[in-house]
Protein backbone atom coordinates (compact mmCIF):
# COMPACT_ATOMS: atom_id res chain seq x y z
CA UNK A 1 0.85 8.67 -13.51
CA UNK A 2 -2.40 7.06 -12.73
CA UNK A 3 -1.85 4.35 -10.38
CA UNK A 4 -5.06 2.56 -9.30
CA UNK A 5 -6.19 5.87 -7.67
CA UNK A 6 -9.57 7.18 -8.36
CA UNK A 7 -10.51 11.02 -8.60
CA UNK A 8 -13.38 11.96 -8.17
CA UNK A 9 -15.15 14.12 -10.58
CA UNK A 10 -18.11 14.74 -13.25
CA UNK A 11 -18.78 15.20 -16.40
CA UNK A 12 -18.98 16.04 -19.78
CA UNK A 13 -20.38 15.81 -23.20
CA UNK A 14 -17.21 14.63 -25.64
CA UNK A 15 -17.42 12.66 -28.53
CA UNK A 16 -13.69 11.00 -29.43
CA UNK A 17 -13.67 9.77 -32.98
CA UNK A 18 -9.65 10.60 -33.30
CA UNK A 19 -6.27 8.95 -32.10
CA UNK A 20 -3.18 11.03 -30.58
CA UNK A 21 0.24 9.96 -29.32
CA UNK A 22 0.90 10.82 -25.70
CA UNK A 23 1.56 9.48 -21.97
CA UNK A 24 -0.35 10.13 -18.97
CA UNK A 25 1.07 11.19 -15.23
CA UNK A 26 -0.76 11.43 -11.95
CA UNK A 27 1.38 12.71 -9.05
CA UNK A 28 1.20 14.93 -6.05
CA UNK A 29 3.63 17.96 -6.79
CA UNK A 30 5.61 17.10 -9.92
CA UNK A 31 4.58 15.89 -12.77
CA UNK A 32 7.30 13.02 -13.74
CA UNK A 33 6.53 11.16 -17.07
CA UNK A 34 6.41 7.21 -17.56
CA UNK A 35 7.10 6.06 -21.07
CA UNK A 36 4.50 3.80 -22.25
CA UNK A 37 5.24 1.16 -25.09
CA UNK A 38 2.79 1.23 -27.65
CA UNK A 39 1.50 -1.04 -30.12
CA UNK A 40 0.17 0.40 -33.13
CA UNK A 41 -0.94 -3.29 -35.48
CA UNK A 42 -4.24 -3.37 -33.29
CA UNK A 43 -7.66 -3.10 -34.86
CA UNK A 44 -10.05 -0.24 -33.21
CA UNK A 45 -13.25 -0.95 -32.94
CA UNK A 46 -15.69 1.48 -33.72
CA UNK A 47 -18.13 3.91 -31.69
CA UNK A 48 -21.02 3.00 -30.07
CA UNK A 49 -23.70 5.23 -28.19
CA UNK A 50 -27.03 3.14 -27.83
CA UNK A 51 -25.77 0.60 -25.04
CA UNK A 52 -26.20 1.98 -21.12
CA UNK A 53 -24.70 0.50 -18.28
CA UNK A 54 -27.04 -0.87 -15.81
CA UNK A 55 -25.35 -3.16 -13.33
CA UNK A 56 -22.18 -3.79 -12.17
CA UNK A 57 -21.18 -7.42 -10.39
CA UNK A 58 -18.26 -7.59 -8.09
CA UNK A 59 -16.76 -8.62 -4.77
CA UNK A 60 -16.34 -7.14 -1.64
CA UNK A 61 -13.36 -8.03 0.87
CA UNK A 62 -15.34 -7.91 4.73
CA UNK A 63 -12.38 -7.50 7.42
CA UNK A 64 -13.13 -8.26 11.00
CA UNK A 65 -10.75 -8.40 14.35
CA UNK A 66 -10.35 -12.21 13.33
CA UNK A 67 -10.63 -12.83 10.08
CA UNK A 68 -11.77 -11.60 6.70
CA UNK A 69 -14.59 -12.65 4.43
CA UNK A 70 -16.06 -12.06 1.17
CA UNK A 71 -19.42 -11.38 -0.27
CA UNK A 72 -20.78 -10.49 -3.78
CA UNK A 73 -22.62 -6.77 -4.00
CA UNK A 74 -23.59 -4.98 -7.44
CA UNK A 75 -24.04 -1.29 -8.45
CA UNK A 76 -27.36 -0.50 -10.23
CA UNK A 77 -27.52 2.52 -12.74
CA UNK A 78 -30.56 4.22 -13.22
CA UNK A 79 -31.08 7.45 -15.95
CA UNK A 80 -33.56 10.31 -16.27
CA UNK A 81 -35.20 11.03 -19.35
CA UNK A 82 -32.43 12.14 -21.08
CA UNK A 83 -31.05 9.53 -20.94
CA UNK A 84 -28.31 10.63 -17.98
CA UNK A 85 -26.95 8.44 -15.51
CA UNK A 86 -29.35 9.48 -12.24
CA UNK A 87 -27.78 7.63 -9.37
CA UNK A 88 -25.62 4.65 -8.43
CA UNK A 89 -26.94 2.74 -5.61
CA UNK A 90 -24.89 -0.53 -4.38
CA UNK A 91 -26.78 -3.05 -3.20
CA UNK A 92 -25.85 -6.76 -2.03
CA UNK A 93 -27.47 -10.00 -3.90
CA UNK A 94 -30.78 -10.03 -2.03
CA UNK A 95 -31.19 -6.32 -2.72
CA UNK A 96 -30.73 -4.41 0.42
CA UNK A 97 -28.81 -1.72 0.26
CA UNK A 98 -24.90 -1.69 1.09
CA UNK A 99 -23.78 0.53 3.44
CA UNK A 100 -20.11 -0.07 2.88
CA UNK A 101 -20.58 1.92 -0.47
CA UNK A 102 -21.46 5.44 -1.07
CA UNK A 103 -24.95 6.14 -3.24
CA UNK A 104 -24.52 8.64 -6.41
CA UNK A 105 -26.91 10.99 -7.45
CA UNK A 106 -26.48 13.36 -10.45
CA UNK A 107 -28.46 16.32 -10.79
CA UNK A 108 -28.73 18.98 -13.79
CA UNK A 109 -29.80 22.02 -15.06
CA UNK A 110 -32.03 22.59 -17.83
CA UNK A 111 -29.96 22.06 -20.30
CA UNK A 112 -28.95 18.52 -18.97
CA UNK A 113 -25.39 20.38 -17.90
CA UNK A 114 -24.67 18.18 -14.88
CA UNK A 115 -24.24 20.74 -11.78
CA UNK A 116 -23.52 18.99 -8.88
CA UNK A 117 -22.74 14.90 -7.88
CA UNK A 118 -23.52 14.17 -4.47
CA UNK A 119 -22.30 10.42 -2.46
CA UNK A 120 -24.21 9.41 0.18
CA UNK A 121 -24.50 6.64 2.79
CA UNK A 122 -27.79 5.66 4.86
CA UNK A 123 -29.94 5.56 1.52
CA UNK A 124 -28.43 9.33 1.43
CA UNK A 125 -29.24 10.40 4.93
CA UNK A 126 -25.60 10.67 5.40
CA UNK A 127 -23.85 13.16 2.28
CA UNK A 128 -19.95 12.23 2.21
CA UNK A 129 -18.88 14.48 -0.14
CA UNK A 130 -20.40 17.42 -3.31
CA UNK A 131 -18.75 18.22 -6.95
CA UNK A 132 -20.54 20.96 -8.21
CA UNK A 133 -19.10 22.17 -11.51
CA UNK A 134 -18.67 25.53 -13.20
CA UNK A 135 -18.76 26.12 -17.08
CA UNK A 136 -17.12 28.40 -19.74
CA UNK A 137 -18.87 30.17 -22.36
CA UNK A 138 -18.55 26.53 -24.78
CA UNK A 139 -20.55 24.51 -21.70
CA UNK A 140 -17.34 22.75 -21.14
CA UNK A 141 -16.78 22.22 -17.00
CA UNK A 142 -13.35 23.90 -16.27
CA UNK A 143 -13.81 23.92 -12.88
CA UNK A 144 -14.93 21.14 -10.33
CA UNK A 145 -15.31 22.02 -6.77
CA UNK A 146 -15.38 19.17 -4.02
CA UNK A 147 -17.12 19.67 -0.83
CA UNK A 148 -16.40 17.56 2.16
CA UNK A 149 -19.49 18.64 4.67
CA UNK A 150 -18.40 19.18 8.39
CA UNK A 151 -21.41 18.73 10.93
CA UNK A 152 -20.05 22.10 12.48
CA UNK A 153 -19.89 23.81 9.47
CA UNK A 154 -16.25 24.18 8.40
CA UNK A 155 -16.22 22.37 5.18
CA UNK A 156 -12.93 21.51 3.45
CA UNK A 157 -13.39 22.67 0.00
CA UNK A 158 -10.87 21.87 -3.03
CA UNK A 159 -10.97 23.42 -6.24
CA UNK A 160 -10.00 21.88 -9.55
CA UNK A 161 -9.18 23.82 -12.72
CA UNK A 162 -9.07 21.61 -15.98
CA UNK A 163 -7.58 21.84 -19.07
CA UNK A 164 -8.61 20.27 -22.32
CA UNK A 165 -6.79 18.63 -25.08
CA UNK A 166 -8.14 19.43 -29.51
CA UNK A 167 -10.06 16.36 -28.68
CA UNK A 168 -11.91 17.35 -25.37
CA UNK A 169 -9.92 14.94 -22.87
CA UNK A 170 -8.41 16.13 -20.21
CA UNK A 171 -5.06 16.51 -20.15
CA UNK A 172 -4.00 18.69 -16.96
CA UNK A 173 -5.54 19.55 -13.63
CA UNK A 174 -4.52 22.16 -10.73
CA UNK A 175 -5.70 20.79 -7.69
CA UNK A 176 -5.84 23.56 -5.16
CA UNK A 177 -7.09 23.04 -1.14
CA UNK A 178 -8.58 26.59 -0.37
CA UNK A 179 -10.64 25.57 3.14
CA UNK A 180 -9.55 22.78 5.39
CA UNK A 181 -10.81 22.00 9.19
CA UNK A 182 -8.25 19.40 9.36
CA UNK A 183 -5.00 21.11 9.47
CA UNK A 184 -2.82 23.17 7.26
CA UNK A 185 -3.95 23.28 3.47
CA UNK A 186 -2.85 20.73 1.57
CA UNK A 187 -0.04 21.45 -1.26
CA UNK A 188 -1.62 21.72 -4.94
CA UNK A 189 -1.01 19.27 -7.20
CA UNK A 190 -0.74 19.31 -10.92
CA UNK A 191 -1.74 15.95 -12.27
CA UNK A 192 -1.75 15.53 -15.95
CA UNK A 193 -3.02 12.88 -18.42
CA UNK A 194 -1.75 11.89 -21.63
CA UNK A 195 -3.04 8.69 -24.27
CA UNK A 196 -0.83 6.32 -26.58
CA UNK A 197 -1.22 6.31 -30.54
CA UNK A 198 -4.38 4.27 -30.10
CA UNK A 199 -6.02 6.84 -28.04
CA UNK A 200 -5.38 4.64 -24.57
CA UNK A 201 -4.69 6.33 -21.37
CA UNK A 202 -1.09 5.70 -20.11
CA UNK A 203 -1.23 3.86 -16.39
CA UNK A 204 2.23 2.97 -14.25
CA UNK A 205 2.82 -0.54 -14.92
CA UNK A 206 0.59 -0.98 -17.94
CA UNK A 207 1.68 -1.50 -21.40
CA UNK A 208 0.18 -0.48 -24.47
CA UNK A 209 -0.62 -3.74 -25.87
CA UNK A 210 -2.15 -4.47 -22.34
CA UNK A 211 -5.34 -2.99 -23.78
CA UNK A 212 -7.68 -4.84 -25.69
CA UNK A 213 -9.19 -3.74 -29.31
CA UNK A 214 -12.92 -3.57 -28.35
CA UNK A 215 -15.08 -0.84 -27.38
CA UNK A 216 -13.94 0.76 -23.84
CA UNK A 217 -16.90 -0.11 -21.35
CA UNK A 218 -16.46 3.51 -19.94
CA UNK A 219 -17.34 5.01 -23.64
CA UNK A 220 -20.72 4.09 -22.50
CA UNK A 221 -21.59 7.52 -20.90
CA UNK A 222 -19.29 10.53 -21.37
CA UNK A 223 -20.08 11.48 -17.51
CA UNK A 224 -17.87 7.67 -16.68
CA UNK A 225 -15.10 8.95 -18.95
CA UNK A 226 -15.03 12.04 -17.12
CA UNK A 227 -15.37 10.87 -13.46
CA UNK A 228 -12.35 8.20 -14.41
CA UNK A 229 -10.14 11.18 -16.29
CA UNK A 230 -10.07 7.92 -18.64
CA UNK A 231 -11.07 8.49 -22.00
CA UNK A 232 -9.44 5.42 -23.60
CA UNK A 233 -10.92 4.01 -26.52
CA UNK A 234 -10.15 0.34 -25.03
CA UNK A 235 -10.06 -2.14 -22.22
CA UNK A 236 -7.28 -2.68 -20.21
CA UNK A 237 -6.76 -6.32 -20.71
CA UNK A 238 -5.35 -8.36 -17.99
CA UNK A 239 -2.50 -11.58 -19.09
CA UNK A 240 -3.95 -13.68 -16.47
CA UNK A 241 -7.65 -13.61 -17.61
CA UNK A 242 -8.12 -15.99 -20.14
CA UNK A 243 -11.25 -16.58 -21.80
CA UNK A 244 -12.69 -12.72 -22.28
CA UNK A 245 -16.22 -12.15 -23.44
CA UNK A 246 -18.04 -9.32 -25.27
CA UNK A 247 -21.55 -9.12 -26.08
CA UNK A 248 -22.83 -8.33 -29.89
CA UNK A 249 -21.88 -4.86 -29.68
CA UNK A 250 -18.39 -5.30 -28.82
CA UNK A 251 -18.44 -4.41 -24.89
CA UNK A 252 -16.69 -6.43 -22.44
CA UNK A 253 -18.69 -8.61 -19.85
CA UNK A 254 -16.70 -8.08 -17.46
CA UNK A 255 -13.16 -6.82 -16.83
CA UNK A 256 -10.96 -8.96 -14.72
CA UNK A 257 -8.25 -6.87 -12.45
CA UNK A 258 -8.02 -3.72 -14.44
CA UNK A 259 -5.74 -1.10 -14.29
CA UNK A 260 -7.66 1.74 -13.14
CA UNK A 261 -10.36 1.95 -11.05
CA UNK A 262 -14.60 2.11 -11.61
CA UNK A 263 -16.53 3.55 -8.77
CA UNK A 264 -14.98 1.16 -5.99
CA UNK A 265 -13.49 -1.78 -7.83
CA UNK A 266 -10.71 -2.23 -10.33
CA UNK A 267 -12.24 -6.09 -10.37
CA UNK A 268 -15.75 -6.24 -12.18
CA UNK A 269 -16.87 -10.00 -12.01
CA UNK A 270 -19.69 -9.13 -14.42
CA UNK A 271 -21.21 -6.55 -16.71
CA UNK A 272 -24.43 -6.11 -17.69
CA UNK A 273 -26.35 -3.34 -20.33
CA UNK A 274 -29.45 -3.12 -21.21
CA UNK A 275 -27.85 -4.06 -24.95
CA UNK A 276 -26.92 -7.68 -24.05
């Protein structure tokens, strides 16, 4: 089941205009289901494809020997020409960059097919971790390979094979460690991912009528549907956060202790597009 954890991955070009009935299950080795109670009265809002996510507003928890503190940083979004997200770069509120965040930098071929996603520290001096991606014979990515670099050379590598539902979500992953310098290969793991009748991915924990009736902020970009293996058509809504806004297009402003979670945070104090 997905439970607050975050794979990483890329991207793809999907366009969901349907609904299906199913649940969704991330584990390590088996793939036990979670029943997910659904509410079908609620309105969905329509498409959108014109708004881009630039900036991202949220806290960050600072932990020292003594005692903890907490400051505000944001995550700026820049595109190419396309019209492709380009990079994510975190900076704090006078602009410097954050080094307790990775960077992301997207680069593709030319047919704007992303190939490879690269996170970076030190202004990317400092690469953490590659996905490149391979393609079948449709240009849909069926494979995503994830490179840890080792300064010596001995790289652990892990291989994902995906599988797609009639809608172009995906539904199933084999996980499979091939190269490790850290020990015995890690067991493969068969996560799977499966949406209520409103099209809304099922998360441990989180009802169906937990989710909101507005346009999902990650239907932004397909590339954020794809790094989240989200694809649900709207925002987790949390009980205790009263008051939510949208701007004129129907996207939320911010989403307050969500259940999944958006390139460090599951807490997003404030959204911003360049649609407001």
């Amino acid at each position: 089941m997905k439970s607050f954890q975050w794979p990483l991955r890329a991207f793809l070009f999907v366009c969901l205009l349907q609904v299906v009935s199913c649940t969704k299950t991330i584990d390590t080795v088996n793939n036990d289901s979670i029943s997910l109670e659904t509410s079908n009265d609620a309105t969905v809002a329509n498409e959108f494809s014109n708004c881009k996510l630039r900036r991202i507003y949220h806290d960050l928890v600072v932990y020292d020997f003594i005692f903890s503190d907490t400051m505000k940083v944001y995550g700026l979004f820049s595109y190419n020409t396309a019209g492709n997200p380009f990079s994510l770069l975190y900076r704090d509120l006078q602009g410097a960059h954050h080094v307790n965040f990775p960077s992301y930098h997207f680069f593709y071929d030319n047919q704007q097919r992303l190939r490879e996603m690269r996170l970076s520290y030190y202004e990317g001096s400092r690469v953490s971790q590659i996905h490149r991606y391979g393609y079948n014979s449709s240009n849909v990515i069926i494979a995503d390979t994830a490179i840890t670099p080792d300064d010596g050379g001995n790289d652990d590598i892990t291989v994902s094979t995906l599988t797609y539902d009639s809608l172009g979500r995906i539904i199933k992953e084999s996980i499979k460690n091939i190269h490790t310098a850290y020990g015995p290969l890690r067991p493969t793991r068969n996560p799977t991912y499966t949406y209520d009748s409103r099209g809304n991915l099922a998360v441990a924990g989180w009802r169906s009528s937990w989710y909101d009736t507005k346009v999902s902020f990650l239907r932004s970009h397909p590339l954020f549907m794809f790094i989240m293996r989200n694809y649900s058509r709207n925002n987790p809504w949390n009980l205790n956060s009263q008051g939510q806004k949208y701007n004129s297009r129907g996207l939320p402003l911010s989403i307050k202790i969500g259940n999944d979670i958006f390139f460090e945070t599951v807490n997003i104090e404030k959204i911003v597009y360049d649609c407001q």
